[in-house]
Protein backbone atom coordinates (compact mmCIF):
# COMPACT_ATOMS: atom_id res chain seq x y z
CA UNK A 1 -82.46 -121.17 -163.08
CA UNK A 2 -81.71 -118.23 -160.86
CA UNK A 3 -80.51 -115.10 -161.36
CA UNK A 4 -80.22 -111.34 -159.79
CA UNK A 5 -82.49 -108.30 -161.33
CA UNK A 6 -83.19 -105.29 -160.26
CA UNK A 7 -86.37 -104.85 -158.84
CA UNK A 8 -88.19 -101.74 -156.81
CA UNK A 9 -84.26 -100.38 -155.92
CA UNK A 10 -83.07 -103.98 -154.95
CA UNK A 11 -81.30 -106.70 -156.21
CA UNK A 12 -83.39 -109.75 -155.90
CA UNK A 13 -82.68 -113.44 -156.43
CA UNK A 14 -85.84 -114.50 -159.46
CA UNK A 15 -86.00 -117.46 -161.42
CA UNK A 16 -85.35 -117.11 -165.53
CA UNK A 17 -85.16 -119.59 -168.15
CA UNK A 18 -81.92 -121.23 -168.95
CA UNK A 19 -80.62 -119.05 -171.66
CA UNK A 20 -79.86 -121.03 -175.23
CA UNK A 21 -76.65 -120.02 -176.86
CA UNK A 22 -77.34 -118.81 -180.72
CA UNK A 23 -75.19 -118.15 -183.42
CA UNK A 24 -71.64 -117.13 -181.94
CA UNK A 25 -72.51 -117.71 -178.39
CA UNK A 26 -71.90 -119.98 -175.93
CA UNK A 27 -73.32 -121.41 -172.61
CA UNK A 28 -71.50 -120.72 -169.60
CA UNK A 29 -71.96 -122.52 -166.13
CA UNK A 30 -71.17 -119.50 -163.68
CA UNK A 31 -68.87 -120.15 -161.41
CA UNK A 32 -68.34 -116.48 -160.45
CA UNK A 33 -69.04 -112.97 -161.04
CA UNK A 34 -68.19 -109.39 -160.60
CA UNK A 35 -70.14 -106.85 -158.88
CA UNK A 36 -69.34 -103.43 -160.68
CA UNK A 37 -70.52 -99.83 -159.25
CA UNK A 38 -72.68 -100.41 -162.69
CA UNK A 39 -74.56 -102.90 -161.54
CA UNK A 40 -75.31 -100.76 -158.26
CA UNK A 41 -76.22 -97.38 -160.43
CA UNK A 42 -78.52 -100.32 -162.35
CA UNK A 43 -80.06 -101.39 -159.39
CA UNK A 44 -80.48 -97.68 -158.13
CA UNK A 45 -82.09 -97.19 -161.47
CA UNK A 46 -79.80 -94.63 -162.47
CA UNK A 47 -78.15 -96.78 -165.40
CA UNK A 48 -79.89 -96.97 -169.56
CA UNK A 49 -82.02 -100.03 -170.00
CA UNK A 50 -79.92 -102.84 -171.19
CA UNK A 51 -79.24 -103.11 -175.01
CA UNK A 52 -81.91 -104.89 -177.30
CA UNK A 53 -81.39 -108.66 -176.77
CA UNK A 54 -79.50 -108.21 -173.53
CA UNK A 55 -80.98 -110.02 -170.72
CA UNK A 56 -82.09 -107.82 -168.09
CA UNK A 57 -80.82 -109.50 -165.06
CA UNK A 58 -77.60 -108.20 -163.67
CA UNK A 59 -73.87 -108.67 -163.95
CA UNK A 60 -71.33 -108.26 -166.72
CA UNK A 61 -68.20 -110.09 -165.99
CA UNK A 62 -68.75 -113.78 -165.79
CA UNK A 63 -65.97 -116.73 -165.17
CA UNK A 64 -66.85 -119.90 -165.62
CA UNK A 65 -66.93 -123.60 -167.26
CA UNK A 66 -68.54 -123.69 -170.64
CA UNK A 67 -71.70 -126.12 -171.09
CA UNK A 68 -73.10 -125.42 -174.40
CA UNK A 69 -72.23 -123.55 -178.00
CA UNK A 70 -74.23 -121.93 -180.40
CA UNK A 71 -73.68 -122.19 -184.44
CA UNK A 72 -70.83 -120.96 -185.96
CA UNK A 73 -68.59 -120.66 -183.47
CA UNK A 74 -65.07 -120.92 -184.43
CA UNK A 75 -63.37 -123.40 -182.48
CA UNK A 76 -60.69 -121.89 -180.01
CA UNK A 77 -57.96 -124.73 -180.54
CA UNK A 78 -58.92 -125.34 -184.46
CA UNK A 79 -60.18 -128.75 -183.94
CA UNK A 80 -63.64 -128.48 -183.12
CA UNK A 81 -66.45 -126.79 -181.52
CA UNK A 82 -65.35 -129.98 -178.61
CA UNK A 83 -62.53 -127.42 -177.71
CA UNK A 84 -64.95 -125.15 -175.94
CA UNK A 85 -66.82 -127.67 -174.13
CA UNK A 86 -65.52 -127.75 -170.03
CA UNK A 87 -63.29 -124.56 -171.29
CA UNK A 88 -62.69 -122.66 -168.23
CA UNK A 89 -63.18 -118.99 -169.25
CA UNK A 90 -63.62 -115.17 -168.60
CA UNK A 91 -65.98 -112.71 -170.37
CA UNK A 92 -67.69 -109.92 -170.46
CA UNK A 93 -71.53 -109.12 -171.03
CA UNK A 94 -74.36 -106.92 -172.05
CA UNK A 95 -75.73 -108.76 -168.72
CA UNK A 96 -77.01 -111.47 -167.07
CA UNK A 97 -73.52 -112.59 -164.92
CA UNK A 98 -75.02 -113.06 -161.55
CA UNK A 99 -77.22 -116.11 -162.41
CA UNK A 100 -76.67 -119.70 -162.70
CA UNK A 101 -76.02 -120.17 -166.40
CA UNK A 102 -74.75 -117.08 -168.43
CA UNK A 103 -74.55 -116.20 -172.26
CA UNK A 104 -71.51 -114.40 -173.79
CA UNK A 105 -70.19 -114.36 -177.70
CA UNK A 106 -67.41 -116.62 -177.97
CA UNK A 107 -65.30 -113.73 -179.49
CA UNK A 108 -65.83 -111.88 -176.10
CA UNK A 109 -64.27 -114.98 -174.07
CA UNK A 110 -60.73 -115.49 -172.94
CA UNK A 111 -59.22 -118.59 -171.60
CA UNK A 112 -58.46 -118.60 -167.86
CA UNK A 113 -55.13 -119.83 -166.93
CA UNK A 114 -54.71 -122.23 -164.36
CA UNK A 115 -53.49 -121.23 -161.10
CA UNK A 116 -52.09 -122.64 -157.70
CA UNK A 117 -52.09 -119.18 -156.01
CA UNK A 118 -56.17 -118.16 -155.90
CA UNK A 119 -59.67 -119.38 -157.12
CA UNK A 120 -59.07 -118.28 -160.88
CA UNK A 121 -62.80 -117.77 -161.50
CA UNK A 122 -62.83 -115.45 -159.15
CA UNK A 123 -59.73 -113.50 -159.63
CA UNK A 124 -60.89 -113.67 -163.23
CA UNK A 125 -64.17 -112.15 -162.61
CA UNK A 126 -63.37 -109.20 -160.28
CA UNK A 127 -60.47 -108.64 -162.57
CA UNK A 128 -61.64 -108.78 -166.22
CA UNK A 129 -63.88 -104.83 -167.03
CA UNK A 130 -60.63 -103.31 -165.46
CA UNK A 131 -58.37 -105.23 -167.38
CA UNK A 132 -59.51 -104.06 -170.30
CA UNK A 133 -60.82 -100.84 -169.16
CA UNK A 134 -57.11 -99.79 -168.71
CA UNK A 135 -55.83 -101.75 -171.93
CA UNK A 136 -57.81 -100.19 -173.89
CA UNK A 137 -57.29 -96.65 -172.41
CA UNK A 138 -53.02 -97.51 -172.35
CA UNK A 139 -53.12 -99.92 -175.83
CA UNK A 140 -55.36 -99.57 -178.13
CA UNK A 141 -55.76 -95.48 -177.81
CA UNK A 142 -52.16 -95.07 -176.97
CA UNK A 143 -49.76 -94.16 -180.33
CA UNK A 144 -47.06 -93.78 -178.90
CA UNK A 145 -46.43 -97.15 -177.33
CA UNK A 146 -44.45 -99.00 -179.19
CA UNK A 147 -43.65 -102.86 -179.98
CA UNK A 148 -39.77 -103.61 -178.80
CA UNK A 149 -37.45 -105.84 -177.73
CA UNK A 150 -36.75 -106.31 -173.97
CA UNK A 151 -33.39 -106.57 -174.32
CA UNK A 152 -32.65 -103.53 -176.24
CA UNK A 153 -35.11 -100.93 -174.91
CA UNK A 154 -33.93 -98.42 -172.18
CA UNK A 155 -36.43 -98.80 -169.72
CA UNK A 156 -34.70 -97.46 -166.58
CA UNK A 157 -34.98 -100.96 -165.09
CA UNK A 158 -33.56 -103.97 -164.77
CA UNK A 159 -34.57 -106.61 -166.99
CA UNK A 160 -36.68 -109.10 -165.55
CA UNK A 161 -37.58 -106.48 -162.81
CA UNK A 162 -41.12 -106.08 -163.56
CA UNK A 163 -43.05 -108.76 -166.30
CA UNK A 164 -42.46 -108.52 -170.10
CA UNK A 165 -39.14 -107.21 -169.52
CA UNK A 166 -36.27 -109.50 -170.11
CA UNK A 167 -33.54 -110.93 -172.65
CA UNK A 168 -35.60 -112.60 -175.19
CA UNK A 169 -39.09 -110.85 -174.82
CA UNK A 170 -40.36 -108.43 -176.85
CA UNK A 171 -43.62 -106.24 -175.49
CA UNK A 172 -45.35 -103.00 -175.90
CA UNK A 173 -43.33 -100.10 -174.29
CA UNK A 174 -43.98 -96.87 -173.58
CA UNK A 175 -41.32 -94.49 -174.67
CA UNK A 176 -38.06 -93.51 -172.19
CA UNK A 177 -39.12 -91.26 -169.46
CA UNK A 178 -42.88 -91.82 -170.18
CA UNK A 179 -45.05 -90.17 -167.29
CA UNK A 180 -48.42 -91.07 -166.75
CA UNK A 181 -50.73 -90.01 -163.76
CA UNK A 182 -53.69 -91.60 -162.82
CA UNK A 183 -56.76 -90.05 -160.80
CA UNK A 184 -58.34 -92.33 -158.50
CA UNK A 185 -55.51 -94.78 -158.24
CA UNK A 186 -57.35 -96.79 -155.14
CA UNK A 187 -59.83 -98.22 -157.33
CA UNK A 188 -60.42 -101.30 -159.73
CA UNK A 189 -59.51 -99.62 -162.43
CA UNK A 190 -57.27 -96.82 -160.97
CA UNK A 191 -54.96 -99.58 -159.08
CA UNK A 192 -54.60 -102.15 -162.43
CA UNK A 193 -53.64 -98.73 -164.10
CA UNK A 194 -51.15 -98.38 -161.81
CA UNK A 195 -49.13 -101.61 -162.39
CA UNK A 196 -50.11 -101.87 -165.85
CA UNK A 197 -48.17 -98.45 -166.69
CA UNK A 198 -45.00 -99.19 -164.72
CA UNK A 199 -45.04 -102.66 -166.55
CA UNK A 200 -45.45 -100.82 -169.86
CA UNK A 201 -42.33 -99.02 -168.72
CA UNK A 202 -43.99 -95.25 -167.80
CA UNK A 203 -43.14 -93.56 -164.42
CA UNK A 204 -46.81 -93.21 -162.61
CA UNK A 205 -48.16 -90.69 -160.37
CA UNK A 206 -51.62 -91.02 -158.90
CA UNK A 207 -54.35 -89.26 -156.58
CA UNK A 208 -56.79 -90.90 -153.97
CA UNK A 209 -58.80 -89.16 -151.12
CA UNK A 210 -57.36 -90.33 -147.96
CA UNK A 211 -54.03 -90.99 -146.70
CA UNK A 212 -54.13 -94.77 -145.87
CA UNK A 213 -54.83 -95.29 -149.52
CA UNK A 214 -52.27 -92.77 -150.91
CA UNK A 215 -49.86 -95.31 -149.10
CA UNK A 216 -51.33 -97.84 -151.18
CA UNK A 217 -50.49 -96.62 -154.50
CA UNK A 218 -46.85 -96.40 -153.54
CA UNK A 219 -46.86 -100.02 -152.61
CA UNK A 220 -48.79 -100.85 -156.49
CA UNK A 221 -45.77 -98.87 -157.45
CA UNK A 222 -46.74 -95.19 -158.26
CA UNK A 223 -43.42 -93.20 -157.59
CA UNK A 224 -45.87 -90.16 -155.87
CA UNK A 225 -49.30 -90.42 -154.46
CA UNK A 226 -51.34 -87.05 -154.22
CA UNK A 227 -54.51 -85.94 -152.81
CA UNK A 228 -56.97 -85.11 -155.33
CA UNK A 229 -58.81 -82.26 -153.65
CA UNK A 230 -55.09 -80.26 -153.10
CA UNK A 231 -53.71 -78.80 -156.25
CA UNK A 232 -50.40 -77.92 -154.29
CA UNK A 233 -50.05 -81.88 -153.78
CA UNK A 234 -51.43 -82.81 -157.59
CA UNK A 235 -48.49 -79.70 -158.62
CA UNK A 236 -45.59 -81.64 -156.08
CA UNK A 237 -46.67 -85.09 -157.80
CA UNK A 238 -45.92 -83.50 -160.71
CA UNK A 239 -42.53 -81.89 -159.72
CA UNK A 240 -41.05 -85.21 -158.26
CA UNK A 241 -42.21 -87.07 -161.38
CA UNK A 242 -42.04 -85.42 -164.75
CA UNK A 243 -39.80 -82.72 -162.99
CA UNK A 244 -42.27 -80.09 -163.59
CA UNK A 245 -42.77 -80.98 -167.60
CA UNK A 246 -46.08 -82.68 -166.63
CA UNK A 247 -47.79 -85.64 -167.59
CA UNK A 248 -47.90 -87.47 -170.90
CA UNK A 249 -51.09 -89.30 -170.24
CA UNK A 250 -53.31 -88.70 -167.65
CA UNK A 251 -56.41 -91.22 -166.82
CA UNK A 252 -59.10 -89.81 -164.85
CA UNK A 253 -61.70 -92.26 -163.86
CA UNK A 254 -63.75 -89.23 -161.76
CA UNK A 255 -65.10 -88.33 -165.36
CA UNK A 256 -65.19 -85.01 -167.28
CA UNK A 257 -65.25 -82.73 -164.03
CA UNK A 258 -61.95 -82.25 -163.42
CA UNK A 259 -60.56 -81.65 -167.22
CA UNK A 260 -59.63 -78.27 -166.77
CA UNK A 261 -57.04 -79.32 -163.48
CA UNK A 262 -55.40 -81.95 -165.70
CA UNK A 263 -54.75 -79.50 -168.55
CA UNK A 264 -52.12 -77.70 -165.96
CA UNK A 265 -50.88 -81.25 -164.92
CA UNK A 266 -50.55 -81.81 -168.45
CA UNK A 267 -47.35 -82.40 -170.59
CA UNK A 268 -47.05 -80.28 -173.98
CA UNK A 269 -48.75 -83.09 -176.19
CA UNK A 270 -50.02 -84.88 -173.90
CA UNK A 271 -53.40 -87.11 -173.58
CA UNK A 272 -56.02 -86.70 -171.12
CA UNK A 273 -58.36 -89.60 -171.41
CA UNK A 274 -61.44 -89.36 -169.33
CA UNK A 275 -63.64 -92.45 -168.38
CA UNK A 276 -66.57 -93.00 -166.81
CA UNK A 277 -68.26 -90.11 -168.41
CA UNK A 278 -71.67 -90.98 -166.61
CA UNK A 279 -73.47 -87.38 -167.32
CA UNK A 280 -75.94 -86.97 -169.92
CA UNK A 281 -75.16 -83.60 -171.09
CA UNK A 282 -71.65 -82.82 -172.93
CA UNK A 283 -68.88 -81.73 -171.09
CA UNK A 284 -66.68 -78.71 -172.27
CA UNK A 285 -63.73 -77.49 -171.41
CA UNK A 286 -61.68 -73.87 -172.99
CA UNK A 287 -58.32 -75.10 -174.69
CA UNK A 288 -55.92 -72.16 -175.78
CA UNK A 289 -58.28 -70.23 -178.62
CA UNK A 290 -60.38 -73.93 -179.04
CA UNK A 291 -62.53 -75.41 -177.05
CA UNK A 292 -62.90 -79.12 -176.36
CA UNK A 293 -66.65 -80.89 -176.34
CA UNK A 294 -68.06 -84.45 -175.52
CA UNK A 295 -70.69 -85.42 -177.42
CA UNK A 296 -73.19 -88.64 -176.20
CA UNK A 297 -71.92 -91.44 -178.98
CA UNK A 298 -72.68 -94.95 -178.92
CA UNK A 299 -69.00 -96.45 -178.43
CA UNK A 300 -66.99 -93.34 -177.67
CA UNK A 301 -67.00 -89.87 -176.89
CA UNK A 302 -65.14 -87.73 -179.33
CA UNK A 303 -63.42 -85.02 -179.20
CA UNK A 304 -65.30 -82.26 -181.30
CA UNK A 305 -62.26 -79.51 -181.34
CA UNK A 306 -58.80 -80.09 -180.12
CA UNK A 307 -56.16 -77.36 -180.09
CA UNK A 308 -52.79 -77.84 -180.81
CA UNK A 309 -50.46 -80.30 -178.99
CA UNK A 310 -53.09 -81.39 -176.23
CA UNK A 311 -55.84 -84.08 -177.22
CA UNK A 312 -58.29 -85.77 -174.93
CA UNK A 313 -60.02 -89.42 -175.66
CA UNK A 314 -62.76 -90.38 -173.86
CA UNK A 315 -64.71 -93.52 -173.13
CA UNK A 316 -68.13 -94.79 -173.33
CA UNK A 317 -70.48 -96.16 -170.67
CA UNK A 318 -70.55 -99.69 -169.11
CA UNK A 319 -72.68 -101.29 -172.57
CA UNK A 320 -71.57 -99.52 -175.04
CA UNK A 321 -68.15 -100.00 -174.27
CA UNK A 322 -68.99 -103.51 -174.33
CA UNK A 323 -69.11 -103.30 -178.38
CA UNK A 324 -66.26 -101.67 -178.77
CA UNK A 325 -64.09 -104.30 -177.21
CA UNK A 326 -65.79 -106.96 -179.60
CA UNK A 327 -62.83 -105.58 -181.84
CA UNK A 328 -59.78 -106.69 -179.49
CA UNK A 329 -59.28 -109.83 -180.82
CA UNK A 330 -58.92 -108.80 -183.92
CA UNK A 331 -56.63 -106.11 -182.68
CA UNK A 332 -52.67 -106.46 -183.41
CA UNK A 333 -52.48 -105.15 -179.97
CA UNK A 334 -53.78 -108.10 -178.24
CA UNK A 335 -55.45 -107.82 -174.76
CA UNK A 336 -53.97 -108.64 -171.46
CA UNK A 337 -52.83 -111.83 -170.39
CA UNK A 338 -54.66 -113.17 -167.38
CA UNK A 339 -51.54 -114.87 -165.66
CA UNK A 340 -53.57 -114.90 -162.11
């Protein structure tokens, strides 16, 4: 079969074996897949070596039909490993995506929904690392959401006016008057973010570089759009937003750099989670008489000393972070619906 590896600084099309699924995987029959700035760093030969057993061909989110299953693969519908045959589905990798046939643990896969408005498998594909990216940033990290019922939770909105919000649904919620701002809003990641934390209920700020795509973010529904490289415009965000109390979660997909400006954008006991931490050495920043460090760990990077009332999370590279979602599905805080 074919697939796409780096090679000399390019991506090149090179014929592979056909994969065979092994215990907990399954065969999938690619019908599309993303193309992440990872792959480019990979290709640029800037990125670690993939994990032991990965293939190293490129690609991590894969959409597709699956052709084949491995032993001991519980059956998604209960019935029989029969379920998963022809299952249209999304997942992400350790690699090998952009190639004709593509391996993924079944535990990793999610059902694609049918859909009349796009191609799903491709929606699916370009959508699924920031899906879960910001889940797991705005979820799984987050203690202060909480589990409520639509129609009894003051959300400053009315019910029905954005999804998971309505008479008879109950959803994770952020708390009332919940302010979150997000750096790099014009992204993949940065631009889910966006409408993931207004449908969670949070009043959103955000940041990009240019003007044309801090009208953007308004439109994804961020209530102020700042430019990053202006403090006076990341201070007005604030203002109009959290009316000057700052932020109670900040996500800042630029990386460790800019931890000291979010501390001032920062709301007393607030979060500033940091991803994309692509640097090798640890990055440190002075909080009150403590100072906060991020050490190199292979799912996240933890904070070694946090003062009191501010705490940062960070997370992991492209691979590692891989591992650490193995665990949503096992999560109570399920991962995000892909209603494309």
């Amino acid at each position: 079969m074919w697939a796409v590896k780096a090679i000399e600084g390019e991506a090149r099309v090179v014929e592979v074996p056909r994969p065979v699924p092994g215990p907990g995987e399954v065969l999938i029959e690619v019908r599309a897949a993303g193309v992440n700035r990872a792959d480019l760093l990979q290709v640029a030969g800037h990125y670690d070596p993939p994990p032991p057993g990965a293939p190293d061909t490129l690609g991590i989110e894969v959409a597709g039909v699956v052709v084949e299953v491995g032993a001991d693969v519980a059956s998604p519908g209960g019935a029989g490993v029969e379920d998963w045959l022809g299952r249209p589905v999304v997942a992400l990798v350790g690699g090998g995506a952009q190639a004709e046939f593509c391996l993924a643990r079944a535990q990793h896969c999610i059902s694609l929904p049918r859909s009349g408005r796009m191609d799903g498998f491709v929606a699916g594909a370009a959508l699924l690392e920031s899906a879960v990216t910001v889940w797991h940033n705005f979820v799984d990290l987050e203690p202060r959401l909480r589990w409520v019922d639509g129609a009894n939770f003051e959300t400053g909105v009315a019910p029905g006016t954005l999804p998971g919000v309505g008479p008879n649904v109950q959803t994770w919620r952020f708390p009332k008057d919940f302010t979150v701002f997000i750096h790099g809003g014009s992204g993949a990641v940065g631009s889910f973010a966006i409408q993931l934390a207004r449908c969670l209920g949070a009043q959103v700020a955000a940041s990009a570089g240019d003007a044309s795509r801090r009208e953007k973010l308004l439109l994804l529904g961020a209530r102020a759009a700042a430019d990053y490289r202006e403090e006076a415009d990341l201070l007005r965000a604030r203002q109009e937003v959290s009316a000057g109390r700052g932020f109670d979660l900040i996500l800042d997909v630029s990386g460790a750099g800019g931890l000291e400006r979010n501390l001032e954008l920062l709301a007393p006991g607030g979060t500033p989670g940091h991803h994309r931490l692509t640097e090798r050495t640890a990055g440190r920043s002075r909080l009150g008489q403590g100072s906060l460090a991020f050490g190199h760990d292979s799912r996240l990077y933890h904070p070694c000393l946090v003062a009191p009332r501010k705490s940062a999370v960070g997370v992991a590279s492209r691979r590692k972070r891989v591992a650490l979602r193995g665990t949503r599905t096992d999560s109570p805080r399920r991962g995000p619906n892909l209603s494309l």
